[in-house]
Protein backbone atom coordinates (compact mmCIF):
# COMPACT_ATOMS: atom_id res chain seq x y z
CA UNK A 1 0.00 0.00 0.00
CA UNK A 2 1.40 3.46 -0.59
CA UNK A 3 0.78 6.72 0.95
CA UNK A 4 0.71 9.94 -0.54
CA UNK A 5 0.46 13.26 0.55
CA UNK A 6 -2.46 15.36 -0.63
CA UNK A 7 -1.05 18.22 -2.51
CA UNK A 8 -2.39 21.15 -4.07
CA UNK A 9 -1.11 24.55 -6.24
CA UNK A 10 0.25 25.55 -2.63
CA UNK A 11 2.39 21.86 -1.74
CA UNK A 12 1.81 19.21 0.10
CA UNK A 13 -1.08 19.88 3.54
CA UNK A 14 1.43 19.79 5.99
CA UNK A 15 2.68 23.28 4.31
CA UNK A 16 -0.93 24.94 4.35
CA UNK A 17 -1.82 23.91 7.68
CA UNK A 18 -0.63 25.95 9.91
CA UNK A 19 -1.76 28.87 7.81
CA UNK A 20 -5.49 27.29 7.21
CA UNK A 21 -5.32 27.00 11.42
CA UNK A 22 -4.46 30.23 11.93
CA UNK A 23 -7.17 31.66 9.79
CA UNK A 24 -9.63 29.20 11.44
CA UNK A 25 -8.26 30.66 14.30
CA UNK A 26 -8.78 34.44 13.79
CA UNK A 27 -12.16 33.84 12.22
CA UNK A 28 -13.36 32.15 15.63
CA UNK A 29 -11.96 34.82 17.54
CA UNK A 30 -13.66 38.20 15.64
CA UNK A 31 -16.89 35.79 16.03
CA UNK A 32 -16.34 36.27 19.85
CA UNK A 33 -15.74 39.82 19.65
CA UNK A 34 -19.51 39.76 17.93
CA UNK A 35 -20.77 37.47 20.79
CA UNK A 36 -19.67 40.09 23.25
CA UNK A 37 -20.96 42.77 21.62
CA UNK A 38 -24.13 41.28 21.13
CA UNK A 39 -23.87 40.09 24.91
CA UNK A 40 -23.17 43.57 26.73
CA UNK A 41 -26.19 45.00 24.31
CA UNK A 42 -28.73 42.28 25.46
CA UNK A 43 -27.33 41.27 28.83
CA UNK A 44 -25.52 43.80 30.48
CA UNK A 45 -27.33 46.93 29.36
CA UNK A 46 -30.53 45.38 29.31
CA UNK A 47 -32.44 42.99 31.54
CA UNK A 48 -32.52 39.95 29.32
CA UNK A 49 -35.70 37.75 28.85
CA UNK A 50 -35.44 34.22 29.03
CA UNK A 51 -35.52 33.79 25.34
CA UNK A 52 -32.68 35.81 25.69
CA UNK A 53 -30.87 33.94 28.02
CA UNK A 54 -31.70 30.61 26.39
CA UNK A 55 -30.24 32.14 22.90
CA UNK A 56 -27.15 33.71 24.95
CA UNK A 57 -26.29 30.29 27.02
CA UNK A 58 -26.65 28.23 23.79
CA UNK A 59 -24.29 30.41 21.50
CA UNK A 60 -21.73 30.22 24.55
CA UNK A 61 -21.56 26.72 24.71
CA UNK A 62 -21.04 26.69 21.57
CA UNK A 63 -18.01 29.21 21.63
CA UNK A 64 -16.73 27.46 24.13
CA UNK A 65 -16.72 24.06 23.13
CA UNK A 66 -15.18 25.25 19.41
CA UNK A 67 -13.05 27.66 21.26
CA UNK A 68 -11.56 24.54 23.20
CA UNK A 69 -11.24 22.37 20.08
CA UNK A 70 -8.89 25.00 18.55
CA UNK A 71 -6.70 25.55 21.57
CA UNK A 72 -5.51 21.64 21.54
CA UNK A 73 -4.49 22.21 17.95
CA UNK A 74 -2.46 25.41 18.46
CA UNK A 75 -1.42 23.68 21.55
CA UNK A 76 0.56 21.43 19.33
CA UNK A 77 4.48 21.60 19.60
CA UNK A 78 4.41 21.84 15.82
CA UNK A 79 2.04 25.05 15.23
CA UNK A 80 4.79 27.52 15.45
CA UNK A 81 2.37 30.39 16.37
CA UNK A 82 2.83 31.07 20.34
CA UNK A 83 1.04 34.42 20.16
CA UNK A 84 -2.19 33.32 18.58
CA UNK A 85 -2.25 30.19 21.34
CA UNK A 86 -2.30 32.95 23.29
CA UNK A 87 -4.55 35.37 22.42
CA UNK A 88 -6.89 32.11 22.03
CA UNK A 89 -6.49 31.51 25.62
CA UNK A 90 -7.44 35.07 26.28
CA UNK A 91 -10.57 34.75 25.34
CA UNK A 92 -11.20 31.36 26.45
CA UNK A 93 -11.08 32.99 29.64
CA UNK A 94 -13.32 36.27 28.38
CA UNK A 95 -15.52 33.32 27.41
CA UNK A 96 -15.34 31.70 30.88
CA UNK A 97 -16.42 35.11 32.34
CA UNK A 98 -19.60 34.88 30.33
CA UNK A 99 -20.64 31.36 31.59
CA UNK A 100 -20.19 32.51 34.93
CA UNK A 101 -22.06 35.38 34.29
CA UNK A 102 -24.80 33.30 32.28
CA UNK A 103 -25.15 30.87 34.89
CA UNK A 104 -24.93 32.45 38.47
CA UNK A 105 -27.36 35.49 38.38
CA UNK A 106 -27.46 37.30 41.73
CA UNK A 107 -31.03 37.89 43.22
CA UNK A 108 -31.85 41.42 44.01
CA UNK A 109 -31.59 40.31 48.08
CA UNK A 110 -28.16 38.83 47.12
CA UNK A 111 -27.16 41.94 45.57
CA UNK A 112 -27.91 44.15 48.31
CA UNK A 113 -26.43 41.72 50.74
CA UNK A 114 -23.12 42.06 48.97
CA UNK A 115 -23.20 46.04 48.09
CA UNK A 116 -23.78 46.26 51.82
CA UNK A 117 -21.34 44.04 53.17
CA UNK A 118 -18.47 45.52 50.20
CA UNK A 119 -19.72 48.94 50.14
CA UNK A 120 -21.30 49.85 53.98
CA UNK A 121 -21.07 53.45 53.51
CA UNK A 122 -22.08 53.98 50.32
CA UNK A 123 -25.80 54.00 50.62
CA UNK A 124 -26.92 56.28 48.09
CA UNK A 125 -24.90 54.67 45.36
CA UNK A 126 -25.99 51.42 46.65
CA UNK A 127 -29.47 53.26 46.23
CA UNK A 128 -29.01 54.42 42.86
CA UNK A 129 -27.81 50.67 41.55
CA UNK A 130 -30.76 48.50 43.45
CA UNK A 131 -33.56 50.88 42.96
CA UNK A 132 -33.17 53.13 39.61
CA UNK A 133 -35.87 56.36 38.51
């Protein structure tokens, strides 16, 4: 049986790889900079519905799970590309922030309970954040 390498116009795939990977790479990563966008517009200035939070939990998985894929294969001792490993990580961790954020909502009580414990003497601010005009 013999084994050939795919090649194409630009050589054999072992020669495109990396640069295919790092494109993959950068296209995931200005589709997070859309997901937070879209997130501080319908999450963080906004009291989201639960549609809302449905559609937001779903597209992070998602994000997260691709996000994860990609980071074991620039993890790879032969992707010569240290910098986008690690601007991948960074928002792996931006990503991580959302989940939390998705998933552990603070009740209005637990809200007040920690302004007051953090922030004892700032009651008008503390005001002005629990109970808007």
């Amino acid at each position: 049986m013999s084994t050939t390498v795919m090649a194409g116009p630009a050589g054999p795939i072992e020669n495109r790889f990396p640069t295919w990977l790092s494109e993959l790479v950068e296209h995931w990563m200005r589709t997070c900079e859309t997901f937070w966008q879209w997130e501080r517009e319908h999450t963080v200035l906004r009291e989201p519905d639960e549609a809302t939070l449905a559609q937001y939990r779903e597209e992070l998985k998602w994000l997260l799970r691709a996000g994860r894929q990609l980071q074991t294969l620039v993890k790879d001792p032969e992707f010569r590309n240290p910098t986008l490993a690690t601007e991948l990580d960074g928002c792996l961790v931006h990503l991580g922030y959302s989940w939390t954020s998705a998933n552990h909502w603070m009740s209005d009580e637990e809200l007040e309970k920690f302004f007051k414990t953090h922030f004892p003497d700032e009651h008008a601010f503390i005001d002005s954040i629990l109970h808007p005009k």
